[in-house]
Protein backbone atom coordinates (compact mmCIF):
# COMPACT_ATOMS: atom_id res chain seq x y z
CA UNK A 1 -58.19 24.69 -26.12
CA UNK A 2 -59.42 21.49 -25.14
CA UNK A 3 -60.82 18.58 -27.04
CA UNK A 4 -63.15 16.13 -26.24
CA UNK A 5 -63.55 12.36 -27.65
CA UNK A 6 -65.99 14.03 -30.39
CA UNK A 7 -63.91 17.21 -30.83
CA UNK A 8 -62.99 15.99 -34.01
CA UNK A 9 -66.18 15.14 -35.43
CA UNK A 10 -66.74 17.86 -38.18
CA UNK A 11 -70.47 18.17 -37.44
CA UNK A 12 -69.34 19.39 -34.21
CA UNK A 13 -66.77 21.94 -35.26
CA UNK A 14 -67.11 25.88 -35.84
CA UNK A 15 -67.85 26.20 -39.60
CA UNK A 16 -64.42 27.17 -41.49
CA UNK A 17 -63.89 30.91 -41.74
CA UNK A 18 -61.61 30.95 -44.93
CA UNK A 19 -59.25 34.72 -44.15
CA UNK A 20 -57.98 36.10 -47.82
CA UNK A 21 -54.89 38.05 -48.20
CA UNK A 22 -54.64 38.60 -51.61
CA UNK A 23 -52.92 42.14 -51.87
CA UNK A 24 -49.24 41.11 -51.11
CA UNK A 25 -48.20 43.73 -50.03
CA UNK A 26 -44.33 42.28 -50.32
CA UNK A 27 -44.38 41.67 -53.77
CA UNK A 28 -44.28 43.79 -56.80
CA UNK A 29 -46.39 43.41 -59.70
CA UNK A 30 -44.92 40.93 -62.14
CA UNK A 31 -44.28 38.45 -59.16
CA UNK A 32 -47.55 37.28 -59.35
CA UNK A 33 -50.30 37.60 -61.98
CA UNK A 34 -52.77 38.42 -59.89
CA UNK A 35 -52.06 41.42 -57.88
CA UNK A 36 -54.25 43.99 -58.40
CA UNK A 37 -53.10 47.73 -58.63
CA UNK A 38 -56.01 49.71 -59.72
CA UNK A 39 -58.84 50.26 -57.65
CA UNK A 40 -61.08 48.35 -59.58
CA UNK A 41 -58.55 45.21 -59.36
CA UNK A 42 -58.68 45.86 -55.56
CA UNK A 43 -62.33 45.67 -55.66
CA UNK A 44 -62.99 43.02 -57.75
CA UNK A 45 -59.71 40.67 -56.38
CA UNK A 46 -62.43 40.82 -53.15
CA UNK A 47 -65.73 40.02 -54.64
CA UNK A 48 -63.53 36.58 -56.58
CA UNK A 49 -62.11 35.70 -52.84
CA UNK A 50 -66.08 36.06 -51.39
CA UNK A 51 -67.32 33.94 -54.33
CA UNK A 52 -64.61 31.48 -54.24
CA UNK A 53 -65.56 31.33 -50.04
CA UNK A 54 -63.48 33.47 -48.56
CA UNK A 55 -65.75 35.78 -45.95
CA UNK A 56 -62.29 37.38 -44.09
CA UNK A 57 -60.72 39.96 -46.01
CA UNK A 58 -57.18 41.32 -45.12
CA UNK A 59 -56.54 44.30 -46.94
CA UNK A 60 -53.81 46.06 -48.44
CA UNK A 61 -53.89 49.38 -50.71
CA UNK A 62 -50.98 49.56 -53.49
CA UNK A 63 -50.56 52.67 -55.39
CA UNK A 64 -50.40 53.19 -58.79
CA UNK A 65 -46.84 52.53 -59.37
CA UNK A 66 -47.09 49.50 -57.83
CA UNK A 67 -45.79 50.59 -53.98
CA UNK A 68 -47.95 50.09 -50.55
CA UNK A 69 -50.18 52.98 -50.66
CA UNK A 70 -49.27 54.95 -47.30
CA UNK A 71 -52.14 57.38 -48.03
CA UNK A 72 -55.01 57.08 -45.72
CA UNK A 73 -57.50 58.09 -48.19
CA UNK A 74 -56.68 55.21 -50.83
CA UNK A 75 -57.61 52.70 -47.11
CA UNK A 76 -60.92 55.05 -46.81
CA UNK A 77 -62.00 54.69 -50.74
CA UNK A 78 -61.22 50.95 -50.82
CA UNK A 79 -63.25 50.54 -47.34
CA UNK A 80 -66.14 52.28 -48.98
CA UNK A 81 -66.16 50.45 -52.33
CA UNK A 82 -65.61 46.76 -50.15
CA UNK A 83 -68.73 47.79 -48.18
CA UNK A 84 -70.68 47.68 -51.55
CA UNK A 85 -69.11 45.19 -53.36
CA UNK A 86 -68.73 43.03 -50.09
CA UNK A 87 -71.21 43.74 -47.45
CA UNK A 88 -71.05 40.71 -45.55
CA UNK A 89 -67.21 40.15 -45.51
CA UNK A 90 -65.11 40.87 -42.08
CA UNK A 91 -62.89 43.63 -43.44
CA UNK A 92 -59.47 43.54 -41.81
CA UNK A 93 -56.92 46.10 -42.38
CA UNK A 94 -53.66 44.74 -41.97
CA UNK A 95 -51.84 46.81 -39.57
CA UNK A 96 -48.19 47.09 -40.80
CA UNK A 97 -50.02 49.15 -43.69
CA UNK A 98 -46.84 48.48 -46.18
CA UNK A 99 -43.44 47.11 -44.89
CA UNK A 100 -41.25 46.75 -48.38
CA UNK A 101 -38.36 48.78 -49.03
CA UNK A 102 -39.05 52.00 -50.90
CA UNK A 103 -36.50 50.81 -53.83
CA UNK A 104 -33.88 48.38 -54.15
CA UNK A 105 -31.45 49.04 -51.31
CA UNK A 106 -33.72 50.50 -49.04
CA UNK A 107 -35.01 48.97 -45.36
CA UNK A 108 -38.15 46.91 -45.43
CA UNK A 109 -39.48 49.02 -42.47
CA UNK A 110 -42.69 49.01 -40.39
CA UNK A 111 -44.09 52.61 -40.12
CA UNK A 112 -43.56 54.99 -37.30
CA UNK A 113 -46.33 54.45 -34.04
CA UNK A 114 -48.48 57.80 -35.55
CA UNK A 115 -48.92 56.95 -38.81
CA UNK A 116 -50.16 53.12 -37.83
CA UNK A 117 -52.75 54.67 -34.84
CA UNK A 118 -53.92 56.32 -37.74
CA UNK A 119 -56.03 53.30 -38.92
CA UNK A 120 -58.02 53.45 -36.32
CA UNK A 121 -59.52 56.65 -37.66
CA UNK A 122 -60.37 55.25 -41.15
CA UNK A 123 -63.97 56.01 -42.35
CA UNK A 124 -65.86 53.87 -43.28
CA UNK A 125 -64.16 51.69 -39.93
CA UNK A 126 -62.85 48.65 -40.80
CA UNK A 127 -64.19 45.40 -38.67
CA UNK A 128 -60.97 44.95 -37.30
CA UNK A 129 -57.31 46.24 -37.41
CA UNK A 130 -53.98 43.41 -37.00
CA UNK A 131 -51.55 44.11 -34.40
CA UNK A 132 -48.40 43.03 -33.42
CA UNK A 133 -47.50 42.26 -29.69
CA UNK A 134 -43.63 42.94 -28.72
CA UNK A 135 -41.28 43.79 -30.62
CA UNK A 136 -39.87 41.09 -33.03
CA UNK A 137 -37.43 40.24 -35.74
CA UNK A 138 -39.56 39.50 -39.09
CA UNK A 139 -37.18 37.69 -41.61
CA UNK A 140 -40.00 36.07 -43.97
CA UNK A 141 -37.25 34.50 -46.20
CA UNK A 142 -35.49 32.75 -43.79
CA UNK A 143 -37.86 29.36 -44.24
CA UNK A 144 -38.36 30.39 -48.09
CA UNK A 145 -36.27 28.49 -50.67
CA UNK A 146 -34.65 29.53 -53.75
CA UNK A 147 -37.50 27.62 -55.87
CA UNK A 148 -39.81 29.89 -53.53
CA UNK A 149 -38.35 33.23 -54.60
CA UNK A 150 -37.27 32.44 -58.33
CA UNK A 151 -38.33 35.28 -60.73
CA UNK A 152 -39.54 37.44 -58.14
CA UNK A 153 -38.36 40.71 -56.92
CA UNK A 154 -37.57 39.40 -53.51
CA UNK A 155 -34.90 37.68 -55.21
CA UNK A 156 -32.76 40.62 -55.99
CA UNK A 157 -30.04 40.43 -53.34
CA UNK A 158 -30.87 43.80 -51.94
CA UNK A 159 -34.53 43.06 -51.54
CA UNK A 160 -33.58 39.88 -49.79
CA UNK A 161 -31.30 41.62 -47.54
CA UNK A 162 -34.14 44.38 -46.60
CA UNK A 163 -36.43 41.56 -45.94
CA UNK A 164 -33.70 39.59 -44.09
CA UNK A 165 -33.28 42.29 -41.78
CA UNK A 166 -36.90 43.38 -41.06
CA UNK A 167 -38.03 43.86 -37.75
CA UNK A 168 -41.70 44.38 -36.54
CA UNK A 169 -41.67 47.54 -33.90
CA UNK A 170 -44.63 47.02 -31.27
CA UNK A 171 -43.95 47.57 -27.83
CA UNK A 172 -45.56 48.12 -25.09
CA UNK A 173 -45.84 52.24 -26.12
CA UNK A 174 -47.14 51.15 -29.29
CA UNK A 175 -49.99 48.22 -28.45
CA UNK A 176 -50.97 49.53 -25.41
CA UNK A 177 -51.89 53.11 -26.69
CA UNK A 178 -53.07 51.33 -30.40
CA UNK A 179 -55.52 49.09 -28.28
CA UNK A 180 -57.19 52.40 -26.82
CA UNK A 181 -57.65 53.87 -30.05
CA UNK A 182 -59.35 50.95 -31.54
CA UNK A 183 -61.69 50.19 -28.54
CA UNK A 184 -62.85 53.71 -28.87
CA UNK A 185 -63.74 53.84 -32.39
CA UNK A 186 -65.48 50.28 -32.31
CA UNK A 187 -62.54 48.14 -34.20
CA UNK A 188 -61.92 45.03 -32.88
CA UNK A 189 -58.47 44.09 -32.61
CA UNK A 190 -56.90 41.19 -34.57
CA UNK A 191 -53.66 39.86 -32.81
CA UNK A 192 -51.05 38.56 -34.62
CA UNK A 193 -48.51 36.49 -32.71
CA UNK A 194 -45.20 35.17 -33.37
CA UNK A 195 -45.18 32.48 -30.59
CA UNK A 196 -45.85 31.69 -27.00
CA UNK A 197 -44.57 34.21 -25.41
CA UNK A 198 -46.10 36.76 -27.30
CA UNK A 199 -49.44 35.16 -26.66
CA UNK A 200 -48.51 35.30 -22.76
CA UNK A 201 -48.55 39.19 -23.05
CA UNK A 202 -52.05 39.19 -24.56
CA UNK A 203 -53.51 36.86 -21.62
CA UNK A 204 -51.65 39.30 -19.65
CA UNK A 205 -53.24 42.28 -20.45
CA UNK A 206 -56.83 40.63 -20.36
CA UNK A 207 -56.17 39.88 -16.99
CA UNK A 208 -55.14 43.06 -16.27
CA UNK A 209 -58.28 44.28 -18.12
CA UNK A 210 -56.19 46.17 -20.92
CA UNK A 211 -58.09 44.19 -23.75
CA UNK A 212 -61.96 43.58 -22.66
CA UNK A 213 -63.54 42.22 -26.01
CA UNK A 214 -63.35 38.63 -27.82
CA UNK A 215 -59.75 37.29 -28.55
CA UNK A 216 -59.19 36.73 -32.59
CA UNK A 217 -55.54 35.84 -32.98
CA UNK A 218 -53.75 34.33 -35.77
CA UNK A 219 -50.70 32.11 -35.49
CA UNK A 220 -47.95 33.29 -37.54
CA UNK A 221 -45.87 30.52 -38.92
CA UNK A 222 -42.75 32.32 -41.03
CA UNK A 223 -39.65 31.72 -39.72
CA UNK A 224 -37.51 33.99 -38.77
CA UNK A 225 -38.18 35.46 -35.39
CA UNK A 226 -41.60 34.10 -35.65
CA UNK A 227 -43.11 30.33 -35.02
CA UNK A 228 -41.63 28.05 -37.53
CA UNK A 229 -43.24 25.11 -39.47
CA UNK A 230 -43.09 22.04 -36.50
CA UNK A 231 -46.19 20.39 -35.89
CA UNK A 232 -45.93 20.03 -32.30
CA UNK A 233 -45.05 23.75 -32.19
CA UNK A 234 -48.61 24.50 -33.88
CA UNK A 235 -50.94 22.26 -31.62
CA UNK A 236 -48.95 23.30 -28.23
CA UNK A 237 -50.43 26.87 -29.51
CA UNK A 238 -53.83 25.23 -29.95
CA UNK A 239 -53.55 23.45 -27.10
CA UNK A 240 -52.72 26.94 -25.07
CA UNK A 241 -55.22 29.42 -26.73
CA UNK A 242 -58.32 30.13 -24.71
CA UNK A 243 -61.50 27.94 -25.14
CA UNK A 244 -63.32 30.89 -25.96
CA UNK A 245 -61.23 32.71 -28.70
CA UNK A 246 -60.82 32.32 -32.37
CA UNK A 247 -57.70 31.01 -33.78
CA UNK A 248 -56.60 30.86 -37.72
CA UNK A 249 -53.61 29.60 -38.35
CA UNK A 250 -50.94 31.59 -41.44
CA UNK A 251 -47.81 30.30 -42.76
CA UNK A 252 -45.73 30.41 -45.64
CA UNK A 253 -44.97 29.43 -49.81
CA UNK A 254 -46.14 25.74 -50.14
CA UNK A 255 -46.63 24.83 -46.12
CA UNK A 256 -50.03 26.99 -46.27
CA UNK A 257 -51.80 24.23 -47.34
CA UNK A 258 -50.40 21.64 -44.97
CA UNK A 259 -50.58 23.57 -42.37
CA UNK A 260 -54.10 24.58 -42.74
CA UNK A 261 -54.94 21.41 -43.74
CA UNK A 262 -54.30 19.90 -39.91
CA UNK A 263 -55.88 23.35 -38.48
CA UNK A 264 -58.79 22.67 -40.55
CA UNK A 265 -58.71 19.24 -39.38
CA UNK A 266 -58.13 20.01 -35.60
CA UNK A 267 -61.26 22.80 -35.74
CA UNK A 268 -59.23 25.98 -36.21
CA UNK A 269 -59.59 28.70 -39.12
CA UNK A 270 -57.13 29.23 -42.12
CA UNK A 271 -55.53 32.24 -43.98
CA UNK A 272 -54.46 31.86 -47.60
CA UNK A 273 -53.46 34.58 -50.24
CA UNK A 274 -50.83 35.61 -52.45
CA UNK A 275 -49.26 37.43 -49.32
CA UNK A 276 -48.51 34.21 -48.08
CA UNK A 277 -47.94 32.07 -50.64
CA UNK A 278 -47.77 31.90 -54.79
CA UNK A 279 -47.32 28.25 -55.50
CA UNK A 280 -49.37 25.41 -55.79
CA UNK A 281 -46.23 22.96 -56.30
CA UNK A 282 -42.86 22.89 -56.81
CA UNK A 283 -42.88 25.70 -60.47
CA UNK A 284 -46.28 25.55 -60.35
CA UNK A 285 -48.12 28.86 -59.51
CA UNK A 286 -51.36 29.63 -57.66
CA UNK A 287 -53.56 32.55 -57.42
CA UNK A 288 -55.29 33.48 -54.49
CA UNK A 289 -58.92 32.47 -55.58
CA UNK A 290 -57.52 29.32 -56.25
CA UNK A 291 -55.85 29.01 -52.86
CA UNK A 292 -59.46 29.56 -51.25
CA UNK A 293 -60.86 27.19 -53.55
CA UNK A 294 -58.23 24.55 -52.19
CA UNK A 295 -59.22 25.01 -48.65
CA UNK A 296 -62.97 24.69 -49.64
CA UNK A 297 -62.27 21.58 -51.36
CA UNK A 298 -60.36 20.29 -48.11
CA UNK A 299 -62.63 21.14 -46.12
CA UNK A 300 -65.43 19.41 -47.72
CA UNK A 301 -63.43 16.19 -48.00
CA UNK A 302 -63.34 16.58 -44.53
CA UNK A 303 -66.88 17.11 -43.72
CA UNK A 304 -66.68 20.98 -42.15
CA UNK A 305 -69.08 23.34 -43.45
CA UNK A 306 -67.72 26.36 -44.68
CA UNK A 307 -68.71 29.62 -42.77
CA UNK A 308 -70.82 32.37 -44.83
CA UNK A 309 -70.09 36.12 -44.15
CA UNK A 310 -73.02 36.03 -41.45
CA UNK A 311 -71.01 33.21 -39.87
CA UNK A 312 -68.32 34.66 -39.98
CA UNK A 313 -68.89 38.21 -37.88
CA UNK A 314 -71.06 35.71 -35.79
CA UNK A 315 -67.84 33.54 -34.96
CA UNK A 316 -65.37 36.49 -34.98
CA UNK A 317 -67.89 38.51 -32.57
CA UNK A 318 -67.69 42.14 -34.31
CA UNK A 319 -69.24 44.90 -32.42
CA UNK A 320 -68.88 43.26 -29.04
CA UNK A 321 -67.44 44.32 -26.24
CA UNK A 322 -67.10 43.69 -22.36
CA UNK A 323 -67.28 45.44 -18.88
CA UNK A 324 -64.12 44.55 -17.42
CA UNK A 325 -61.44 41.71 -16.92
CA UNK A 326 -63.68 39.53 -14.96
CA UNK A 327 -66.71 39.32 -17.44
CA UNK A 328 -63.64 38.98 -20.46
CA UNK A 329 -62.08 36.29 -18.73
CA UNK A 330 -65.26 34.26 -18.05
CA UNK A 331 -66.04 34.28 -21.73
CA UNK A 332 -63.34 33.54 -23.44
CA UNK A 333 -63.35 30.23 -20.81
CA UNK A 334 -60.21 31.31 -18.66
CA UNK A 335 -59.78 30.42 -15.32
CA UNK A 336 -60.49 33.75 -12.83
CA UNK A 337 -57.23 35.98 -11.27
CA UNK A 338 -56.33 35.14 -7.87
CA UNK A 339 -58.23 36.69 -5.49
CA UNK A 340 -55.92 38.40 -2.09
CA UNK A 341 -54.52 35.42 -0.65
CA UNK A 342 -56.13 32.17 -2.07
CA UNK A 343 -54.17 29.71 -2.39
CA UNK A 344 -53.38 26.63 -5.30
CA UNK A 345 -54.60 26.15 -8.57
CA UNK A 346 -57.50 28.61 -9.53
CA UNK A 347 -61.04 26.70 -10.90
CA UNK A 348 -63.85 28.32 -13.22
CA UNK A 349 -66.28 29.16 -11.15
CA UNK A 350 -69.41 27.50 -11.07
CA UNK A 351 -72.73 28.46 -9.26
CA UNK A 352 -72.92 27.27 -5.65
């Protein structure tokens, strides 16, 4: 992205699209006091987030006895009730589905390639679906502290250990085939990347004219086989992400709200939630509505405007979709592919 002398000026900034992940899908109930397990909690956990200002919604389904729901029927009641309660939220199903360990002892494992192309047939369709790009360790606690996990499950040494050990499975057989699906059933695709490389293989396969529809990405900053906490790692991202996509940045336990306090302040979009994050301070816990609140007030201070859910779907670009490479690449503001033998740097084009 590039800025100019006034790219800073708030007035000339993208409103703030606030993204809620309040379903932590990680913990277990008792780590946090507000993570809902009933349907109703599900519901109503939503309709807080879009009051507080939240109009992104990254959803989770937990069962009854407090697992990640693996059922794609609890995903197609939840959609359906969200659509009510909701209407105007972006409604993003997170695309690992559930990743903790079936008991204590047990691998925190991604699910197999069937089960995840299997959101893409949810009904009601969500707006979009997350997706991984390569292959990647995912240790989450390696940047958390002991203060971070104290009193939670993920403390228990084998919990740690399954987390410690967790690696997100998306290759090429899985993304390539997953982007197909979603295309054809409307879902826009919401790309979650580790790092610079990963983000590399997504301007890859627009140029090859794999992916032909807006680029929404979030940077993922977790440690542990993913982008870590520098700051100069975060704005060379920035700095390399399309003009024309849509970029919110995620981290982890208390560097959400420093971290989304410079992407707020450099124009980009934030993600807060108890998935991410259950403290406020050092012993001092936070809910999710509160976290939204927090980036609200920040924002403010600031000057940015926060988006509404019509903003939002008008920034993220849901429902559209383009004709090839060429026409994708001209609107997200990339330079063109080389055409058979030309020669040096390529140049936008521009009308003779």
């Amino acid at each position: 992205m590039h800025f100019h002398d006034d790219s800073l000026f708030p007035e000339n900034q993208e409103k703030l699209v606030i993204q809620a992940a309040p379903y932590a899908p990680e913990w277990l109930p008792g780590d946090a006091d507000d993570i809902p397990l009933t349907m109703d909690e599900h519901v109503q956990v939503a309709v807080d987030c879009h009051n507080a200002g939240a109009t992104v919604l990254h959803i989770h389904v937990r069962e009854l006895d407090g697992k990640g729901s693996k059922r794609m029927s609890m995903f197609n009641e939840l959609l359906g009730r969200l659509r009510e309660a909701v209407p105007d939220m972006v409604l993003q199903i997170g695309g690992s589905i559930s990743f903790a360990p079936e008991g204590e002892g047990g691998d925190a494992k991604w699910l197999a390639y069937d089960t995840r192309h299997l959101l893409a047939e949810l009904t009601p369709a969500p707006d979009q679906v997350t997706i991984a790009i390569n292959t990647s360790q995912m240790n989450i606690v390696e940047i958390m502290t002991d203060e971070d996990l104290e009193g939670t499950s993920i403390a228990k040494p084998d919990y740690y250990r399954a987390y410690r050990d967790m690696v997100v499975e998306a290759g090429p057989e899985f993304y390539l085939e997953h982007l197909k699906r979603l295309r054809a059933n409307g879902i826009q695709p919401h790309f979650q990347l580790a790092h610079l490389a990963q983000l590399e293989t997504v301007e890859r396969l627009i140029r090859a004219g794999v992916h032909t529809g807006p680029l929404v990405l979030n940077y993922v900053a977790i440690g542990g086989g993913f982008a870590g906490r520098h700051p100069a790692d975060l704005v060379e991202f920035i700095r390399r992400v399309p003009d024309g996509a849509v970029l919110t940045i995620e981290s982890s336990m208390r560097a959400v709200a420093p971290m989304n306090a410079v992407a707020i302040a450099l124009g980009q979009h934030v993600r807060v939630g108890n998935e991410d994050n259950l403290w406020r301070a050092k012993g001092e816990r936070m809910s999710s509505v509160e976290q939204v609140e927090q980036m609200v007030k920040i924002s403010e201070a600031l000057g940015r405007d926060i988006a509404t859910g019509a903003d939002a779907n008008r920034i993220y670009k849901i429902g559209e979709y383009y004709t090839d490479a060429d026409e994708t690449i001209a609107r997200l503001g990339m330079v063109p592919n080389r055409r058979p033998g030309q020669r040096g740097f390529m140049l936008r084009d521009v009308q003779a």
